[in-house]
Protein backbone atom coordinates (compact mmCIF):
# COMPACT_ATOMS: atom_id res chain seq x y z
CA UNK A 1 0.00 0.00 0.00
CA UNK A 2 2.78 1.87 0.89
CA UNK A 3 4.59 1.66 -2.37
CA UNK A 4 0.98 2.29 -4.54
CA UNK A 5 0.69 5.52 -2.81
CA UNK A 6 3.79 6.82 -3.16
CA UNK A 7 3.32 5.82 -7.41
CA UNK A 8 0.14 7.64 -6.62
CA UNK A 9 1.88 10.76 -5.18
CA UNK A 10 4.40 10.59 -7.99
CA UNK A 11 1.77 10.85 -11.01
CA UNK A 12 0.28 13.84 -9.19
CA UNK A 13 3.22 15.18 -8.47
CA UNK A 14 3.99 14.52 -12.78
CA UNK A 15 1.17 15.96 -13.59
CA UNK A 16 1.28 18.76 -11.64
CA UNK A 17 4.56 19.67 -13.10
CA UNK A 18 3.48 19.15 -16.66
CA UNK A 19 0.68 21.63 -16.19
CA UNK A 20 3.31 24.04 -15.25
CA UNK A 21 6.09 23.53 -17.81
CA UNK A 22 5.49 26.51 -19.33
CA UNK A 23 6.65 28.25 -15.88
CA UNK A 24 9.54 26.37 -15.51
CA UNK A 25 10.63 27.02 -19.26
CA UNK A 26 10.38 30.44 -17.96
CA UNK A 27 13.03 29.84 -15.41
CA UNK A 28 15.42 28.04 -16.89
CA UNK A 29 15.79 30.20 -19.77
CA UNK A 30 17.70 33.01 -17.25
CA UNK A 31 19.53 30.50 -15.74
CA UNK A 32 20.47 29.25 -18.87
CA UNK A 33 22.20 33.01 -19.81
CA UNK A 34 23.78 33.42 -16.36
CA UNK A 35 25.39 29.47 -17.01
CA UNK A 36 26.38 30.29 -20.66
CA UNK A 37 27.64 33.92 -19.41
CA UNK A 38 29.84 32.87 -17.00
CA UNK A 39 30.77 29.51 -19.10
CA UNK A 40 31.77 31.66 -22.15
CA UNK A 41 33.87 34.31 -19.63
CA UNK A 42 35.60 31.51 -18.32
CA UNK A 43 36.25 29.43 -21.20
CA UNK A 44 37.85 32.68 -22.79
CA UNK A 45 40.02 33.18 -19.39
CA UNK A 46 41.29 29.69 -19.69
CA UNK A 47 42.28 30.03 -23.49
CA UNK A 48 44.03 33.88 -23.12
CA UNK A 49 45.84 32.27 -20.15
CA UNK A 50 47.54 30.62 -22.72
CA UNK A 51 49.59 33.43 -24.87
CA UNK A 52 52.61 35.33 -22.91
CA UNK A 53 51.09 38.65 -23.71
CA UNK A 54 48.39 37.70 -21.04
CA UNK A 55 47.66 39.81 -18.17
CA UNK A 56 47.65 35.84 -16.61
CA UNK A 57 51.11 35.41 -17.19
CA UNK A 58 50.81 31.48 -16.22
CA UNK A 59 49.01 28.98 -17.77
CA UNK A 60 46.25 27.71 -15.92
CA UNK A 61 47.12 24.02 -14.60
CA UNK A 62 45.01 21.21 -14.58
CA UNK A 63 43.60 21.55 -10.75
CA UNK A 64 42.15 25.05 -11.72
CA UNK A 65 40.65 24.31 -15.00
CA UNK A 66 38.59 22.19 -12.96
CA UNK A 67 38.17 24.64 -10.32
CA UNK A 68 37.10 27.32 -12.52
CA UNK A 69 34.55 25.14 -14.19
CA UNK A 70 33.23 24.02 -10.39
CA UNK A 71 32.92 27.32 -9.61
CA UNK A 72 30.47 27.79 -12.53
CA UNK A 73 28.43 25.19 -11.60
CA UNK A 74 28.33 26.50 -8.10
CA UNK A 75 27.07 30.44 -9.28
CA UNK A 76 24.73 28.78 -11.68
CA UNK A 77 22.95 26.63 -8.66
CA UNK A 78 22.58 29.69 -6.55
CA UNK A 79 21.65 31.89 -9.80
CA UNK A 80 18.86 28.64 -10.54
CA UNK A 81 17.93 28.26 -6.66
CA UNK A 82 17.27 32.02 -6.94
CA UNK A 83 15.17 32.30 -9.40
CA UNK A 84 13.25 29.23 -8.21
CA UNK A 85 12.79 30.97 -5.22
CA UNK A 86 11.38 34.23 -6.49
CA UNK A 87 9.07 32.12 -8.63
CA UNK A 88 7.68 30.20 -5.40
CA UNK A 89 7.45 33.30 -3.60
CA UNK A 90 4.96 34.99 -6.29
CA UNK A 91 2.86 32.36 -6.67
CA UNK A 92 2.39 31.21 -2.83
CA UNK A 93 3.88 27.76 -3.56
CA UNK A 94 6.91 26.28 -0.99
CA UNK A 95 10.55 26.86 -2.35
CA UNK A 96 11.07 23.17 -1.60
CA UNK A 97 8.37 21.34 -3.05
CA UNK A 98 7.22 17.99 -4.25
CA UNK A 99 7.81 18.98 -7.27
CA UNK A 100 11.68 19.53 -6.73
CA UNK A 101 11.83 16.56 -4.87
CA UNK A 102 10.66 14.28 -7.63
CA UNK A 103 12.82 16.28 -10.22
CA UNK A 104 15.96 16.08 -7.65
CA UNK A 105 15.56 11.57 -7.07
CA UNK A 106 15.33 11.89 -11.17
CA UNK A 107 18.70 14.20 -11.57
CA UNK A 108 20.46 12.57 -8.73
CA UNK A 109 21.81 8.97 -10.15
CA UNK A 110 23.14 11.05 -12.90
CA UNK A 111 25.29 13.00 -10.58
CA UNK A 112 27.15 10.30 -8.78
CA UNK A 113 29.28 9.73 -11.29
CA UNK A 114 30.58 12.95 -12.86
CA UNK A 115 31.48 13.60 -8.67
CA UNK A 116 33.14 10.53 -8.08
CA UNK A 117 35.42 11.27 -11.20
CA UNK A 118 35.72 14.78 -10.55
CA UNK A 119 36.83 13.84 -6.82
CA UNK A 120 39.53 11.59 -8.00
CA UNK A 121 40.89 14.06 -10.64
CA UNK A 122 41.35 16.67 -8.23
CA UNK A 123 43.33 14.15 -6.11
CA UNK A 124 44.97 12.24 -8.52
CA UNK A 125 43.67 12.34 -12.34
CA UNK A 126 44.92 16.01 -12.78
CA UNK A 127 49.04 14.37 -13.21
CA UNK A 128 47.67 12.17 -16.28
CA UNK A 129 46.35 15.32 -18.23
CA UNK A 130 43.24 13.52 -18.70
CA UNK A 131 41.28 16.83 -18.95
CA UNK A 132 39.45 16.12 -21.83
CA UNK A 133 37.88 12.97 -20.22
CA UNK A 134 36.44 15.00 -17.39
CA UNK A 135 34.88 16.96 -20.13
CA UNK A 136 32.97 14.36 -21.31
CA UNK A 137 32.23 12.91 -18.00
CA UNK A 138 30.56 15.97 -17.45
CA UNK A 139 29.15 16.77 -20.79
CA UNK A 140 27.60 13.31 -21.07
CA UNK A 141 25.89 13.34 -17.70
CA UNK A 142 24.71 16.62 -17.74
CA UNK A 143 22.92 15.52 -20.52
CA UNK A 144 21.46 12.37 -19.14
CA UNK A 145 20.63 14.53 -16.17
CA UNK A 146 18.22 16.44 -18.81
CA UNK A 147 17.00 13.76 -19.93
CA UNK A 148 16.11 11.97 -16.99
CA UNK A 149 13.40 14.50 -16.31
CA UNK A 150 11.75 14.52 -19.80
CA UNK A 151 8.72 13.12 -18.43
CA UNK A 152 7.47 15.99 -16.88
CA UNK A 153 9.79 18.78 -18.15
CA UNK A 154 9.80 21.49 -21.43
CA UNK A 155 10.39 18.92 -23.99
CA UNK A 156 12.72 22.03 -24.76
CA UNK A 157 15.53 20.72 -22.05
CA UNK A 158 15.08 17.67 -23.33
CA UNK A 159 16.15 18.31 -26.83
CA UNK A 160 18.84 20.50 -24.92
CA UNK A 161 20.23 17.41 -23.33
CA UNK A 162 20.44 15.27 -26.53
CA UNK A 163 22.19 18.52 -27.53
CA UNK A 164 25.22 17.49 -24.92
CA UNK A 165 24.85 13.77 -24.77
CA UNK A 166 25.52 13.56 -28.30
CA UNK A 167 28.46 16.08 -28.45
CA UNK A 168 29.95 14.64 -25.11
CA UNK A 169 30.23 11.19 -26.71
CA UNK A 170 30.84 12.25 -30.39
CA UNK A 171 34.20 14.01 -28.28
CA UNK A 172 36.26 10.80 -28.37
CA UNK A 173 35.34 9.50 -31.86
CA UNK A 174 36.86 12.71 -33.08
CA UNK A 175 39.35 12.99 -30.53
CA UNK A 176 40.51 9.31 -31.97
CA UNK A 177 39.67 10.46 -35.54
CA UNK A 178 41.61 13.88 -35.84
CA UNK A 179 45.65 13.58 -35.18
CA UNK A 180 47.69 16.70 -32.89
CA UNK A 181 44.46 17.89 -31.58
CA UNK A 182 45.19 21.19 -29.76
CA UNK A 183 45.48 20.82 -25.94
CA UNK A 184 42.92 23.32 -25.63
CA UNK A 185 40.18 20.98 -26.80
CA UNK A 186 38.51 20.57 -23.46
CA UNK A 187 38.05 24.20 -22.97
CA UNK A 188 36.83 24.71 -26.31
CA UNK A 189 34.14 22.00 -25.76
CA UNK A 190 33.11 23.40 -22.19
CA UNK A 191 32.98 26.50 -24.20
CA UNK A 192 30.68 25.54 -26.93
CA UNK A 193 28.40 23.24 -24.55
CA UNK A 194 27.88 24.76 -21.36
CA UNK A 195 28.68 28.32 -22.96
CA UNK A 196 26.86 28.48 -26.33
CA UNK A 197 24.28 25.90 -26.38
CA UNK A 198 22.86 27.20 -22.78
CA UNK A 199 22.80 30.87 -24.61
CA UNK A 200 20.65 29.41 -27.59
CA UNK A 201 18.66 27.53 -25.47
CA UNK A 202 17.59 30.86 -23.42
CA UNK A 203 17.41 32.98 -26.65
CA UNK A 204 15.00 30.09 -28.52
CA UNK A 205 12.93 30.42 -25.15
CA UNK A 206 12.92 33.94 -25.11
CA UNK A 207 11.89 34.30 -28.85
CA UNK A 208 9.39 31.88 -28.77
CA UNK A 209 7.70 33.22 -25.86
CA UNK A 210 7.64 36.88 -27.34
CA UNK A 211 6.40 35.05 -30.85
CA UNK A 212 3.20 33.41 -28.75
CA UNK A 213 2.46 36.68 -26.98
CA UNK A 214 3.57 35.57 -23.70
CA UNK A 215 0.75 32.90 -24.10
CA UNK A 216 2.02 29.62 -22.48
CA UNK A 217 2.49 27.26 -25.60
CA UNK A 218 5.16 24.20 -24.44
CA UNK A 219 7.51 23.20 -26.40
């Protein structure tokens, strides 16, 4: 009994959300330009560390690429949390709801294991200058974290997370394909992923929204 209503709970909770996909379109989309903002700042930090004439004047190492990239995710959570917030707060609703709940036990399996890898590069993995596989650890799950919540999400952040699990594993066929590969290739793919597709996915939201006339029409 137990177990039916909690599948019970679930399906209301599914439905609920579905009804409200439009709002939480709505949300992501700014979240989506502060992520792509600071991932395209960063990204171009990284690669102008590079040249001597930088104001850097050191190239950054291994450690702090993944630093920097951490600290992304970290703004972007509070940015996301923030705007979650505000949107609970207008319409009466709790800032932790079921609704987050569900969507958090969907997202979380993803997570485990771009953190476990991430953990070990920081101790160890950053002295075999495998860089570029963190990138697609992250790239790929991100992606499956997406997609994990298609069921009752904009079936626009589900076409944004084929988006990265696609390019996250087409990443090593190239990288296996192409010969003297730059070693800047995992900044230019954090670049173009978390950077530039999160900044198309915001401006598609935004320009669809003004095309309806602010009605709520899903995608």
């Amino acid at each position: 009994m137990n177990d039916r209503s909690r599948a019970e709970e679930d399906l209301r909770v599914i439905r609920t959300l579905m009804e409200r996909a439009t709002i939480y379109r709505a949300i992501s989309a700014p979240t989506a330009l502060v992520g792509g903002t600071l991932s395209i700042l960063s990204a171009a930090l990284i690669y102008l560390s590079g040249y001597p004439e930088s104001s850097l004047c050191r190239v950054i190492r291994p450690r702090e690429f993944a630093f920097i990239w951490i600290d992304v995710l970290v703004l972007t959570v509070i940015a996301n949390a923030f705007f979650v917030w505000r949107e609970a707060k207008s319409s009466g609703r709790p800032f932790i709801s079921s609704g987050m709940r569900l969507a958090l036990r969907a997202i979380a399996p993803n997570l485990i294991v771009p953190a476990l890898f991430t953990i070990w590069f920081l101790k160890v993995g950053f002295l075999g200058a495998v860089e570029l596989e963190l990138v697609v650890i992250w790239v790929v799950f991100y992606g499956l974290a997406l997609l994990s919540t298609a069921l009752f999400a904009p079936r626009s952040l589900a076409m944004l997370g084929w988006a990265f699990l696609l390019s996250g594993v087409s990443v090593p066929v190239i990288a296996n394909a192409v010969e003297g590969l730059p070693d800047d290739v995992p900044n230019v793919v954090m670049g173009l992923t978390f950077g530039l597709y999160h900044l198309i996915y915001a401006a598609c939201v935004w320009s669809r929204k003004r095309d309806a006339g602010e009605q709520p029409v899903d995608e």
